[in-house]
N, C-alpha and C. Protein backbone atom coordinates (compact mmCIF):
# COMPACT_ATOMS: atom_id res chain seq x y z
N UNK A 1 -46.61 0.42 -29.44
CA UNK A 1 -47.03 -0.97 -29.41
C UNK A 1 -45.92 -1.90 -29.91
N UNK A 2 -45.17 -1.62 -30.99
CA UNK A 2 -44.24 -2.43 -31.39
C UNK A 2 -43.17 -2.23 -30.07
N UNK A 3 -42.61 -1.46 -29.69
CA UNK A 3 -41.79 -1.72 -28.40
C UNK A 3 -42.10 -2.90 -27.40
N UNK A 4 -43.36 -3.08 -26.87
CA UNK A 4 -44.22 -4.15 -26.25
C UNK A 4 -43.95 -5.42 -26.92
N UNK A 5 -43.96 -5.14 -28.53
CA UNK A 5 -44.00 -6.33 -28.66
C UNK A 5 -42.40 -7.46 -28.68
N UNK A 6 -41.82 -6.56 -29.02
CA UNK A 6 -40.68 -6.60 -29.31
C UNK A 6 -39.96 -7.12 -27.74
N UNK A 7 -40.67 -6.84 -26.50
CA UNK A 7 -39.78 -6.85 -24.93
C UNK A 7 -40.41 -8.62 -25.13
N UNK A 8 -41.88 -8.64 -25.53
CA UNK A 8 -42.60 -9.79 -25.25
C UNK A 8 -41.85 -10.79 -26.25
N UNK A 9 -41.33 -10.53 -27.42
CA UNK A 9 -41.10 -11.98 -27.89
C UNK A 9 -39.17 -11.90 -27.38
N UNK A 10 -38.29 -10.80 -26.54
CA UNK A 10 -37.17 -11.14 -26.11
C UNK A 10 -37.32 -12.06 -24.62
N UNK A 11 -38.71 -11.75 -23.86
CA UNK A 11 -38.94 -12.08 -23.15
C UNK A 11 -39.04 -13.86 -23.10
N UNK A 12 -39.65 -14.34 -24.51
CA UNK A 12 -40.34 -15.42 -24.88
C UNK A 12 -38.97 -16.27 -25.22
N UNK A 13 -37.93 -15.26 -25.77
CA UNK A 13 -37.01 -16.16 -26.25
C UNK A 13 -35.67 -16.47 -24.91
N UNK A 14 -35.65 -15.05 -24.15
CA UNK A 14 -35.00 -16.03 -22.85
C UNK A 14 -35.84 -16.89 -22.21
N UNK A 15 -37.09 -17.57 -22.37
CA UNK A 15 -37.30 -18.61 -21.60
C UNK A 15 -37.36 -19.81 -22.02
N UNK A 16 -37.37 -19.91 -23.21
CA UNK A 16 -37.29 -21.18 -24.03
C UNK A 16 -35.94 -21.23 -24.68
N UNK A 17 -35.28 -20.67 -24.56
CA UNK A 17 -33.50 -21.31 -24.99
C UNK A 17 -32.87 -21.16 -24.06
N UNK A 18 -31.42 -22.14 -24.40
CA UNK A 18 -30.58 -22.25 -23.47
C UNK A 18 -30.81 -23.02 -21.96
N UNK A 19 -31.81 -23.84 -22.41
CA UNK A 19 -32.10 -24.87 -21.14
C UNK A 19 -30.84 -25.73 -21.02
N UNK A 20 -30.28 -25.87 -19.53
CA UNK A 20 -29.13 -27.03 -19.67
C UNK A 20 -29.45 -27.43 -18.01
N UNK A 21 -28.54 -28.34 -17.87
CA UNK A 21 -29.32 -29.06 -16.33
C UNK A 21 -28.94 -28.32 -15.10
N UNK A 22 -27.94 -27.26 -15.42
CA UNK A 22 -27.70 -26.05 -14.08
C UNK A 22 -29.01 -25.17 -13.63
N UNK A 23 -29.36 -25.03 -14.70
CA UNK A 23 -31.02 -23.87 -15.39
C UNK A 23 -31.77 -24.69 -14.65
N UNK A 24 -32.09 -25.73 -14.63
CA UNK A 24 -33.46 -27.01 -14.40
C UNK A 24 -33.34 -26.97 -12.73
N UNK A 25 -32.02 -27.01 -12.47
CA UNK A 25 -31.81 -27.70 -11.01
C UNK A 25 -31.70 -26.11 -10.53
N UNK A 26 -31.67 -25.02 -10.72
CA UNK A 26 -32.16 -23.98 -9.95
C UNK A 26 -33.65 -23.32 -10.10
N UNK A 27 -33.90 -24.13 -11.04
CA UNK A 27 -35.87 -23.71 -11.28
C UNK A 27 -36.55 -24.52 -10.30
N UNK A 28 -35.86 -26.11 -9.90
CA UNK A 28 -36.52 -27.19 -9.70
C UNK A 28 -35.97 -26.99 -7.85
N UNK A 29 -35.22 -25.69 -7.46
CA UNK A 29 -34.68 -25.54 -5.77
C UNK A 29 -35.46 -24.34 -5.24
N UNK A 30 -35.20 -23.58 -6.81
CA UNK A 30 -36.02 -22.12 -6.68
C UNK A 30 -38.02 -22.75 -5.96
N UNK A 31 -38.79 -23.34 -6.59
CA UNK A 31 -39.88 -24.17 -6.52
C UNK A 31 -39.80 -25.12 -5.21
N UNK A 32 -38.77 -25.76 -4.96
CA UNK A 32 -38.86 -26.46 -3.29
C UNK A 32 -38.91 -25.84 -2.37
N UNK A 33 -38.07 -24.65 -2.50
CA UNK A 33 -37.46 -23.49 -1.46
C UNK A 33 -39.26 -22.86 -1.30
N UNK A 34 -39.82 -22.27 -2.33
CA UNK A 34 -40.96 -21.57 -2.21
C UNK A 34 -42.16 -22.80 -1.34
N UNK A 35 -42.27 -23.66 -2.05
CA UNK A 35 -42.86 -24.48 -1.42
C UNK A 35 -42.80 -24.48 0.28
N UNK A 36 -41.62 -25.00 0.52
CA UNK A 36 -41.11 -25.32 1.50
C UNK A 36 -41.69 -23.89 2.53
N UNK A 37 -41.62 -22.70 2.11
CA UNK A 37 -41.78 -21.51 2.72
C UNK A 37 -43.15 -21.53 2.75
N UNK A 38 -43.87 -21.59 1.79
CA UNK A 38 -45.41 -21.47 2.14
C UNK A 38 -45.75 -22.66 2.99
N UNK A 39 -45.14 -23.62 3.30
CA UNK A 39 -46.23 -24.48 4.12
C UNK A 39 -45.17 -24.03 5.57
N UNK A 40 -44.40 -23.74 5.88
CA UNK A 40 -43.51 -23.75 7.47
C UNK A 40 -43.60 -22.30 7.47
N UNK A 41 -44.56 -21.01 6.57
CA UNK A 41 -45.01 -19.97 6.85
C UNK A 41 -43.30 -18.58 7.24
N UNK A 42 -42.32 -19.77 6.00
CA UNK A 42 -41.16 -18.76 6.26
C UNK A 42 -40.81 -17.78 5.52
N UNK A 43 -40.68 -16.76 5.49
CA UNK A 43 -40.46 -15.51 4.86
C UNK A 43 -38.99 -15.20 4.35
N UNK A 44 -38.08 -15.55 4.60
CA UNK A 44 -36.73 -15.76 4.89
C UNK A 44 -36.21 -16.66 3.31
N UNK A 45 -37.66 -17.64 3.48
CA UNK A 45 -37.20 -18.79 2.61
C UNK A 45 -37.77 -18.95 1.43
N UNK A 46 -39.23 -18.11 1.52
CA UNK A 46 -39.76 -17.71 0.42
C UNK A 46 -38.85 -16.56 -0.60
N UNK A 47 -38.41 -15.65 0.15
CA UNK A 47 -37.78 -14.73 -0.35
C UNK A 47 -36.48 -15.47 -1.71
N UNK A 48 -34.97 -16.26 -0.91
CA UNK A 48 -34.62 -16.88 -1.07
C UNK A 48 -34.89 -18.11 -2.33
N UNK A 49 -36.48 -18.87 -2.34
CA UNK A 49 -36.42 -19.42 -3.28
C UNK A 49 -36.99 -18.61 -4.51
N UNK A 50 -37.62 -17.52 -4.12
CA UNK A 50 -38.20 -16.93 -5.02
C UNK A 50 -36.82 -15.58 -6.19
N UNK A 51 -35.90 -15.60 -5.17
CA UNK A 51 -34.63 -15.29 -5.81
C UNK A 51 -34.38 -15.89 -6.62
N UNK A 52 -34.10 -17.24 -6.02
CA UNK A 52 -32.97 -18.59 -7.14
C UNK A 52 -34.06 -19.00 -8.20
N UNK A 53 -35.26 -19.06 -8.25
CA UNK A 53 -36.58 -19.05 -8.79
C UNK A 53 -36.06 -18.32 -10.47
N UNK A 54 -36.32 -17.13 -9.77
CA UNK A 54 -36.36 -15.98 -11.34
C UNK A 54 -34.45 -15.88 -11.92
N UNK A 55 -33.86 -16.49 -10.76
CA UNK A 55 -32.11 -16.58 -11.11
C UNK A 55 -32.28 -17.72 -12.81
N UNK A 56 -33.35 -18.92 -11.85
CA UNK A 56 -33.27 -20.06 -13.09
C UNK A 56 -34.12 -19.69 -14.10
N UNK A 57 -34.96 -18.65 -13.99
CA UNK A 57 -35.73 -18.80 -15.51
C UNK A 57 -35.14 -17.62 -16.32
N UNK A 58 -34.59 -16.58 -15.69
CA UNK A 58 -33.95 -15.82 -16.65
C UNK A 58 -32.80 -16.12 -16.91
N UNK A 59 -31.64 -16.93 -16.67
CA UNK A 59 -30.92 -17.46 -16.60
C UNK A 59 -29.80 -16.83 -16.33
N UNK A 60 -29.77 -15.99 -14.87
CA UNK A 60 -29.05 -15.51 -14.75
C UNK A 60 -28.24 -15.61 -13.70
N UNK A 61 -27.24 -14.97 -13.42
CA UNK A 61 -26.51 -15.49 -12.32
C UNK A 61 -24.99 -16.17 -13.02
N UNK A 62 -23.91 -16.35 -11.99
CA UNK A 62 -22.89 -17.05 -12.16
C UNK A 62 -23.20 -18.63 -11.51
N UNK A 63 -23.95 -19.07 -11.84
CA UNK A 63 -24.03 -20.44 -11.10
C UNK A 63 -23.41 -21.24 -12.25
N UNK A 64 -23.42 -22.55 -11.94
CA UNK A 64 -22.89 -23.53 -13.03
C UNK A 64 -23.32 -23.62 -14.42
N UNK A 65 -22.76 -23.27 -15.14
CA UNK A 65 -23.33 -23.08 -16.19
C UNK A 65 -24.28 -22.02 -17.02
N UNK A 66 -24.36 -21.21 -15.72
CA UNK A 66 -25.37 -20.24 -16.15
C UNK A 66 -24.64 -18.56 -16.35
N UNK A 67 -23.83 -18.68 -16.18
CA UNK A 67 -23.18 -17.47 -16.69
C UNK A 67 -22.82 -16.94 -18.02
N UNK A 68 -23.66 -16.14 -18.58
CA UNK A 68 -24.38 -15.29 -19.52
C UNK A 68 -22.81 -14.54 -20.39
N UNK A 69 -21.59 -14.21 -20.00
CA UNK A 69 -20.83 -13.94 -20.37
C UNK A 69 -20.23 -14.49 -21.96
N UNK A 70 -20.37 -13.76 -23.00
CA UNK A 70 -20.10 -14.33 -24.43
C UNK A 70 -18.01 -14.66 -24.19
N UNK A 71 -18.54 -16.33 -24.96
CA UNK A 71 -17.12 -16.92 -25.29
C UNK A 71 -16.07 -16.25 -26.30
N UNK A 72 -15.26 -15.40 -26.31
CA UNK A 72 -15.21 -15.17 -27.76
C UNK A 72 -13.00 -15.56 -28.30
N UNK A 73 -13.13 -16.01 -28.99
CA UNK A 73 -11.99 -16.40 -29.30
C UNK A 73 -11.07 -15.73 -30.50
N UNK A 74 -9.85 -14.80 -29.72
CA UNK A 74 -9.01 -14.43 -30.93
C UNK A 74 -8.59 -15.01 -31.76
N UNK A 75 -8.53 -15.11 -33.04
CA UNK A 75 -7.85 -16.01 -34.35
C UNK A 75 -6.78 -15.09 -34.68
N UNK A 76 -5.75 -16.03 -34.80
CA UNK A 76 -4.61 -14.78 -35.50
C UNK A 76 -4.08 -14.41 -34.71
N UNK A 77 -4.18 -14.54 -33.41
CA UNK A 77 -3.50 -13.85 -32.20
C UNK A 77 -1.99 -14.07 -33.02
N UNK A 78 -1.25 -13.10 -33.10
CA UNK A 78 0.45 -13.96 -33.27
C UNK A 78 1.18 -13.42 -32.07
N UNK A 79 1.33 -14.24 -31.49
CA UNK A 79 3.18 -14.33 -30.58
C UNK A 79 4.00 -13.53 -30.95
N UNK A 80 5.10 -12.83 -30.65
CA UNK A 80 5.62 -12.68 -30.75
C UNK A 80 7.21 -13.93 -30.77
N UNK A 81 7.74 -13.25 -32.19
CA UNK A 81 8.63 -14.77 -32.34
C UNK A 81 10.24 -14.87 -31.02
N UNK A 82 10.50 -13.74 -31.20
CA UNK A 82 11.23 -13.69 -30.23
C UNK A 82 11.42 -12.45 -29.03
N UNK A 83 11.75 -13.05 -28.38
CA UNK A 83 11.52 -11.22 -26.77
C UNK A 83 13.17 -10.92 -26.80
N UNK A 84 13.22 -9.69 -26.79
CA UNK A 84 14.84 -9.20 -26.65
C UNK A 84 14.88 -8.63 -25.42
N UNK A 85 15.60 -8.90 -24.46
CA UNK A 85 15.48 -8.34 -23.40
C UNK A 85 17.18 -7.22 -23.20
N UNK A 86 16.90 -5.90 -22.54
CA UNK A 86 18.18 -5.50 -22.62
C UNK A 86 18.35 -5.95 -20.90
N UNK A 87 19.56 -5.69 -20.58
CA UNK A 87 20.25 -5.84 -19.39
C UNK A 87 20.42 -4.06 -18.73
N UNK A 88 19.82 -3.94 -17.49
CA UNK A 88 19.67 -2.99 -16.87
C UNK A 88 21.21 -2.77 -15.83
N UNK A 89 21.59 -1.96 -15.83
CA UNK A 89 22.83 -1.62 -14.95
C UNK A 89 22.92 -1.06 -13.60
């Protein structure tokens, strides 16, 4: 039971964070697209919005902004101060 619970509140927390207006505008195409399919009876297009649909609420995908990949920044990196190069013959 604790496993369950544990999927349900990771579940709870990808859908309520990390809203930004890339997320919105593929929830809000994902929802036209479906629409759009149930009334012109297209399958093609249901499919399609129902893709970009679950793309925007799990937030996944490389779309604008939505790419899930952690930023991470070396500190300390040091340069090297100088390159010696030898001469090949």
């Amino acid at each position: 039971m604790e496993r369950a619970q544990q999927q349900n509140l990771m579940m709870k927390t990808l859908l309520t964070t990390n809203w930004n207006g890339a997320r919105i505008f593929r929830v809000a195409v994902g929802i036209t697209a479906l629409v759009y399919a149930f009334i012109r009876h297209d399958a093609l297009m249901g499919w399609a919005g129902g893709f970009i649909l679950l793309m925007g609420l799990a937030n996944m995908g490389c779309g604008i902004g939505g790419c899930s990949t952690p930023v991470t920044k070396k500190q300390d990196e040091k340069m090297p101060e100088s390159i010696h190069f030898e001469e090949i013959k």
